[in-house]
N, C-alpha and C. Protein backbone atom coordinates (compact mmCIF):
# COMPACT_ATOMS: atom_id res chain seq x y z
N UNK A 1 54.45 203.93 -43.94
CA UNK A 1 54.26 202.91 -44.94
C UNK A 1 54.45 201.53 -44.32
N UNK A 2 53.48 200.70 -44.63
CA UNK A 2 53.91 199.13 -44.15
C UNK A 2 54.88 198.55 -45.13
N UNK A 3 55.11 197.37 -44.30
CA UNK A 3 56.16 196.37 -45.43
C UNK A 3 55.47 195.61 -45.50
N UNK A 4 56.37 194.76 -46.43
CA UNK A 4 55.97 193.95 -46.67
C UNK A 4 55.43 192.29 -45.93
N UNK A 5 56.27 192.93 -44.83
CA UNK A 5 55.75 191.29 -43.73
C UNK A 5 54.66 192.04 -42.98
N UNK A 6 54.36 193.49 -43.36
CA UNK A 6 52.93 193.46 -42.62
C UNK A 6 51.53 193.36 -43.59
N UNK A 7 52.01 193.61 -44.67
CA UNK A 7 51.57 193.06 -45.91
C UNK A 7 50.97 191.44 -45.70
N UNK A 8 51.82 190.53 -45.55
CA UNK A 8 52.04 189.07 -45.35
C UNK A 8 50.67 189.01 -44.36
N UNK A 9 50.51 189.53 -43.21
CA UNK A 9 49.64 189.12 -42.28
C UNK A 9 48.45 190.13 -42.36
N UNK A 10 47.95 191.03 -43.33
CA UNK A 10 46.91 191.46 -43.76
C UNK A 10 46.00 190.43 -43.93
N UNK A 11 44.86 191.28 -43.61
CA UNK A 11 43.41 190.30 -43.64
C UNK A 11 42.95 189.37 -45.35
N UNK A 12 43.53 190.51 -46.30
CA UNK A 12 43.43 190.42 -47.25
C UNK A 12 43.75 189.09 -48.16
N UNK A 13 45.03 188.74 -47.62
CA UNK A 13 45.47 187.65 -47.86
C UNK A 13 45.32 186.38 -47.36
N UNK A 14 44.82 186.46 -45.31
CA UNK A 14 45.19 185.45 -44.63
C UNK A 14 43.80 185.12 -45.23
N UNK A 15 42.52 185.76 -45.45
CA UNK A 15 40.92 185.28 -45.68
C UNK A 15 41.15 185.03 -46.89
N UNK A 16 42.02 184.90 -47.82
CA UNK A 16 42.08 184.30 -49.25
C UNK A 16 41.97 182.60 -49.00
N UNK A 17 40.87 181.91 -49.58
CA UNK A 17 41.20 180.45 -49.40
C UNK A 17 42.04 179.70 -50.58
N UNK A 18 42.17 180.53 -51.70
CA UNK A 18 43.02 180.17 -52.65
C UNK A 18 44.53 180.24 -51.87
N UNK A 19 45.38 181.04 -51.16
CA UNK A 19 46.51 181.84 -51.51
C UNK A 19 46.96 180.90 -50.22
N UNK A 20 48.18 180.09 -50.44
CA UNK A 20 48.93 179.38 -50.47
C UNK A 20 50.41 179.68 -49.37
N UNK A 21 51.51 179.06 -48.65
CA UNK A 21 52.28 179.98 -48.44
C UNK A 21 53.48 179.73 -49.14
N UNK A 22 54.40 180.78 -49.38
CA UNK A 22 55.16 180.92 -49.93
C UNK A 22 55.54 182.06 -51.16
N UNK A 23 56.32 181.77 -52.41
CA UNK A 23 56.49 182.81 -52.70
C UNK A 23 55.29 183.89 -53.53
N UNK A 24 53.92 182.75 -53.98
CA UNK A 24 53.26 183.65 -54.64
C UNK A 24 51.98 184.24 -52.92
N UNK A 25 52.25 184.08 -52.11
CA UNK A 25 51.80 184.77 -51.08
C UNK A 25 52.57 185.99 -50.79
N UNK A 26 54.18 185.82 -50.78
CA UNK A 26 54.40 187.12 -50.81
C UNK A 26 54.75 188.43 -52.22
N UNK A 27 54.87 187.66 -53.13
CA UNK A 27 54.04 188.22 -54.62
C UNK A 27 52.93 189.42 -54.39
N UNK A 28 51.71 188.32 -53.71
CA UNK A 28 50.80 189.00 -53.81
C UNK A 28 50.78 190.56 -52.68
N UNK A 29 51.60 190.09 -51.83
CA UNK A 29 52.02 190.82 -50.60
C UNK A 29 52.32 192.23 -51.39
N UNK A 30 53.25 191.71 -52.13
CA UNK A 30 54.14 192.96 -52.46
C UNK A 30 53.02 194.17 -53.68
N UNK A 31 52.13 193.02 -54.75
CA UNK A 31 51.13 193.78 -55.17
C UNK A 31 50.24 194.96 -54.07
N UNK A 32 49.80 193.82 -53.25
CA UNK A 32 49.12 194.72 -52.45
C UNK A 32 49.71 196.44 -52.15
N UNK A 33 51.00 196.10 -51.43
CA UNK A 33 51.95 197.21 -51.14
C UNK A 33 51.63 198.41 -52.30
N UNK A 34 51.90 198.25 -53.62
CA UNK A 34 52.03 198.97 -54.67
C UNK A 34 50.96 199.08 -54.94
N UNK A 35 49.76 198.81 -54.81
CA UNK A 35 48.49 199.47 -54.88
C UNK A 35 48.24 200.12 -54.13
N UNK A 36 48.39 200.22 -52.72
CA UNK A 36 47.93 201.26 -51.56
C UNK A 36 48.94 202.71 -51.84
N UNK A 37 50.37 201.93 -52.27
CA UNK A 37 50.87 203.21 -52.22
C UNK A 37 51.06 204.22 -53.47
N UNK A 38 50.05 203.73 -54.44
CA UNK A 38 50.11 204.05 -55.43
C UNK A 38 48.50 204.41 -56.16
N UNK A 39 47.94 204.38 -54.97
CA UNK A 39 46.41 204.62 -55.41
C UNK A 39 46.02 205.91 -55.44
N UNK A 40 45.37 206.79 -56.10
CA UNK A 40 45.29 208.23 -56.54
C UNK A 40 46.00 208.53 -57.23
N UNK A 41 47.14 207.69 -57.82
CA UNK A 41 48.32 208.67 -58.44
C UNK A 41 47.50 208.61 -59.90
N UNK A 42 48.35 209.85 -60.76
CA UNK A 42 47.69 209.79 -62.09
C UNK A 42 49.13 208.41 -62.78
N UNK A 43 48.80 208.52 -64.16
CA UNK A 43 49.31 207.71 -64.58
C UNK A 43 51.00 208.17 -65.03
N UNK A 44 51.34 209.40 -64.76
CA UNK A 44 52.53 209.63 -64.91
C UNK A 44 53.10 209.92 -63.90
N UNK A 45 52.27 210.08 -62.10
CA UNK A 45 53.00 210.05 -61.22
C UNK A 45 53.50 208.77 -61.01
N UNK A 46 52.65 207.68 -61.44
CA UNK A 46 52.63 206.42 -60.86
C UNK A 46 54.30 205.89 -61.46
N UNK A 47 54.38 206.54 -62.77
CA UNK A 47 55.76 206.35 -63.68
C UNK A 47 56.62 207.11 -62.68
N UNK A 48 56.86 208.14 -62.54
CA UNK A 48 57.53 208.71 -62.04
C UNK A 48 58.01 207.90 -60.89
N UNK A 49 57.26 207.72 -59.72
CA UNK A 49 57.32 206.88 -58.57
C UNK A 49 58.15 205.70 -58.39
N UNK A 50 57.42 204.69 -60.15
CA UNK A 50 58.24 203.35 -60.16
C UNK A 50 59.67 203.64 -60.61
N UNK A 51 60.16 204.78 -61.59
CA UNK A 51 61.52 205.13 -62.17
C UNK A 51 62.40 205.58 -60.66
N UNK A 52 61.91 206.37 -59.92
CA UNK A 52 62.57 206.80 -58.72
C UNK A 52 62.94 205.31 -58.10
N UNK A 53 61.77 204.38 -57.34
CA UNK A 53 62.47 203.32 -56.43
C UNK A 53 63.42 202.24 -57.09
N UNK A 54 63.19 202.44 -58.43
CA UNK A 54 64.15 201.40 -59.43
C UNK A 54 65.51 202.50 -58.82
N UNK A 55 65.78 203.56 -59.13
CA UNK A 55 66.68 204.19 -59.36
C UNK A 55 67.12 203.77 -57.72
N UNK A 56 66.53 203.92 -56.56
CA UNK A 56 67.07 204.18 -55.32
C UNK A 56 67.64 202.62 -55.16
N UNK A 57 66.85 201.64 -55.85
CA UNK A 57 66.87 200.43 -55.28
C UNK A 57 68.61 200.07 -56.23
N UNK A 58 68.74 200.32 -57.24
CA UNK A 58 69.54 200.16 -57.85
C UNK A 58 71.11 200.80 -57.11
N UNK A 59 70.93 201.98 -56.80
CA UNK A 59 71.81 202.86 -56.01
C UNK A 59 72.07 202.78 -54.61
N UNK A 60 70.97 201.49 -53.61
CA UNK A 60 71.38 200.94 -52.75
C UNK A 60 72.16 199.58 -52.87
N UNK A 61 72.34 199.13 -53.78
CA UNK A 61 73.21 197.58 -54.12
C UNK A 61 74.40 198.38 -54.90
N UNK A 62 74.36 199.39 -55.05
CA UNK A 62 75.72 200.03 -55.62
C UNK A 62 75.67 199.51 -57.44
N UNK A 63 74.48 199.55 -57.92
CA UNK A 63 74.51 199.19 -59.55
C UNK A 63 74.13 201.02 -60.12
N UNK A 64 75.31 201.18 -60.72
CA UNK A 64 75.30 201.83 -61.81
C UNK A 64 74.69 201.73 -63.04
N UNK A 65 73.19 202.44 -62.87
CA UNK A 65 72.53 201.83 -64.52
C UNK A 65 72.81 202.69 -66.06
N UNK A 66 73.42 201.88 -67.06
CA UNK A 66 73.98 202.07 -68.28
C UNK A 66 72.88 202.16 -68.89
N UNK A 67 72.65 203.86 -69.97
CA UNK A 67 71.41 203.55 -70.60
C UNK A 67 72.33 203.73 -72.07
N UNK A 68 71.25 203.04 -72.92
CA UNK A 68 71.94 203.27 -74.46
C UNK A 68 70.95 204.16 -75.30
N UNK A 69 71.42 204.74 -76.29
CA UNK A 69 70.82 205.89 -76.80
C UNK A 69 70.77 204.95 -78.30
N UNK A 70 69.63 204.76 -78.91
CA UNK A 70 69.65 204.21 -79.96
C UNK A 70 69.01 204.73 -81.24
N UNK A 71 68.86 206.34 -80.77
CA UNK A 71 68.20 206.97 -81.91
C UNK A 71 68.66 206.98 -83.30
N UNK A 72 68.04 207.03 -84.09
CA UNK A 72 68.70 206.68 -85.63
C UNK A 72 68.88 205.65 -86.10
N UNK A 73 68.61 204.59 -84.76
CA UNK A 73 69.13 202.86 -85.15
C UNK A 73 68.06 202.07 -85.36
N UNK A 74 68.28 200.99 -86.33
CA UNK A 74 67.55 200.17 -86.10
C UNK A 74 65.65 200.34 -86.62
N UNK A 75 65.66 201.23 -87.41
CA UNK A 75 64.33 202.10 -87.98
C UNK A 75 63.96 200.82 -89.03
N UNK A 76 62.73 200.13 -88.78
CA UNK A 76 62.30 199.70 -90.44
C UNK A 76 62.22 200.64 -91.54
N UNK A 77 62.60 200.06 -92.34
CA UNK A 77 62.86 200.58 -93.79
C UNK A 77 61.91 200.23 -94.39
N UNK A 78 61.03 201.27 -94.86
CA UNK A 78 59.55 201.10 -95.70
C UNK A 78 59.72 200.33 -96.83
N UNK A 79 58.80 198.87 -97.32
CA UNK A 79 59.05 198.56 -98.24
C UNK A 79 58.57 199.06 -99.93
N UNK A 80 59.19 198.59 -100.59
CA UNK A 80 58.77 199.54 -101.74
C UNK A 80 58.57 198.50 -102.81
N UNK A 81 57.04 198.50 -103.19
CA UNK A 81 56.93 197.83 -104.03
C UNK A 81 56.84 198.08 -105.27
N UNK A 82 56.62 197.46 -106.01
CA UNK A 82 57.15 197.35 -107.74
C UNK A 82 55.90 196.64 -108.56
C-alpha cells in the first residue's frame, strides 16, 4: 500500500493545474489513497473496512470508544389530530 506522501507526488495531483500546496493537496492525497484501496469493494465491505481503521486508528492513540445505546429513546410521537 502507498502513503500518503507517495500519494502527494502522484502524477495525479502534481498535473492538476488547479491543486495548490498545502492542506487541500494533501486532502486530496488522502482521497486518492481511499479510492485505490477501496475500489471493487461492495458497499458493505467498503463499511466494514472504514469501521475497522477507525477502530485500529482509535486503539493506536489509546482512545477507548464509548457507544450509547438509545433504543426506546427519543421516538417522535405521532401527532393526533382532532
Amino acid at each position: 500500500m502507498k502513503t500518503i506522501d507517495e500519494y502527494m507526488s502522484d502524477p495525479r495531483i502534481l498535473n492538476d493545474p488547479y491543486m495548490e500546496d498545502g492542506p487541500i493537496k494533501e486532502i486530496h492525497a488522502a482521497r486518492l489513497k481511499l479510492q485505490d484501496e477501496t475500489a471493487g469493494m461492495t458497499v458493505q465491505e467498503k463499511c466494514d473496512y472504514l469501521n475497522n481503521k477507525a477502530r485500529e486508528t482509535l486503539a493506536r492513540h489509546g482512545i477507548t470508544p464509548q457507544f450509547v445505546n438509545l433504543a426506546g429513546q427519543g421516538r417522535i410521537q405521532p401527532k393526533v389530530t382532532v
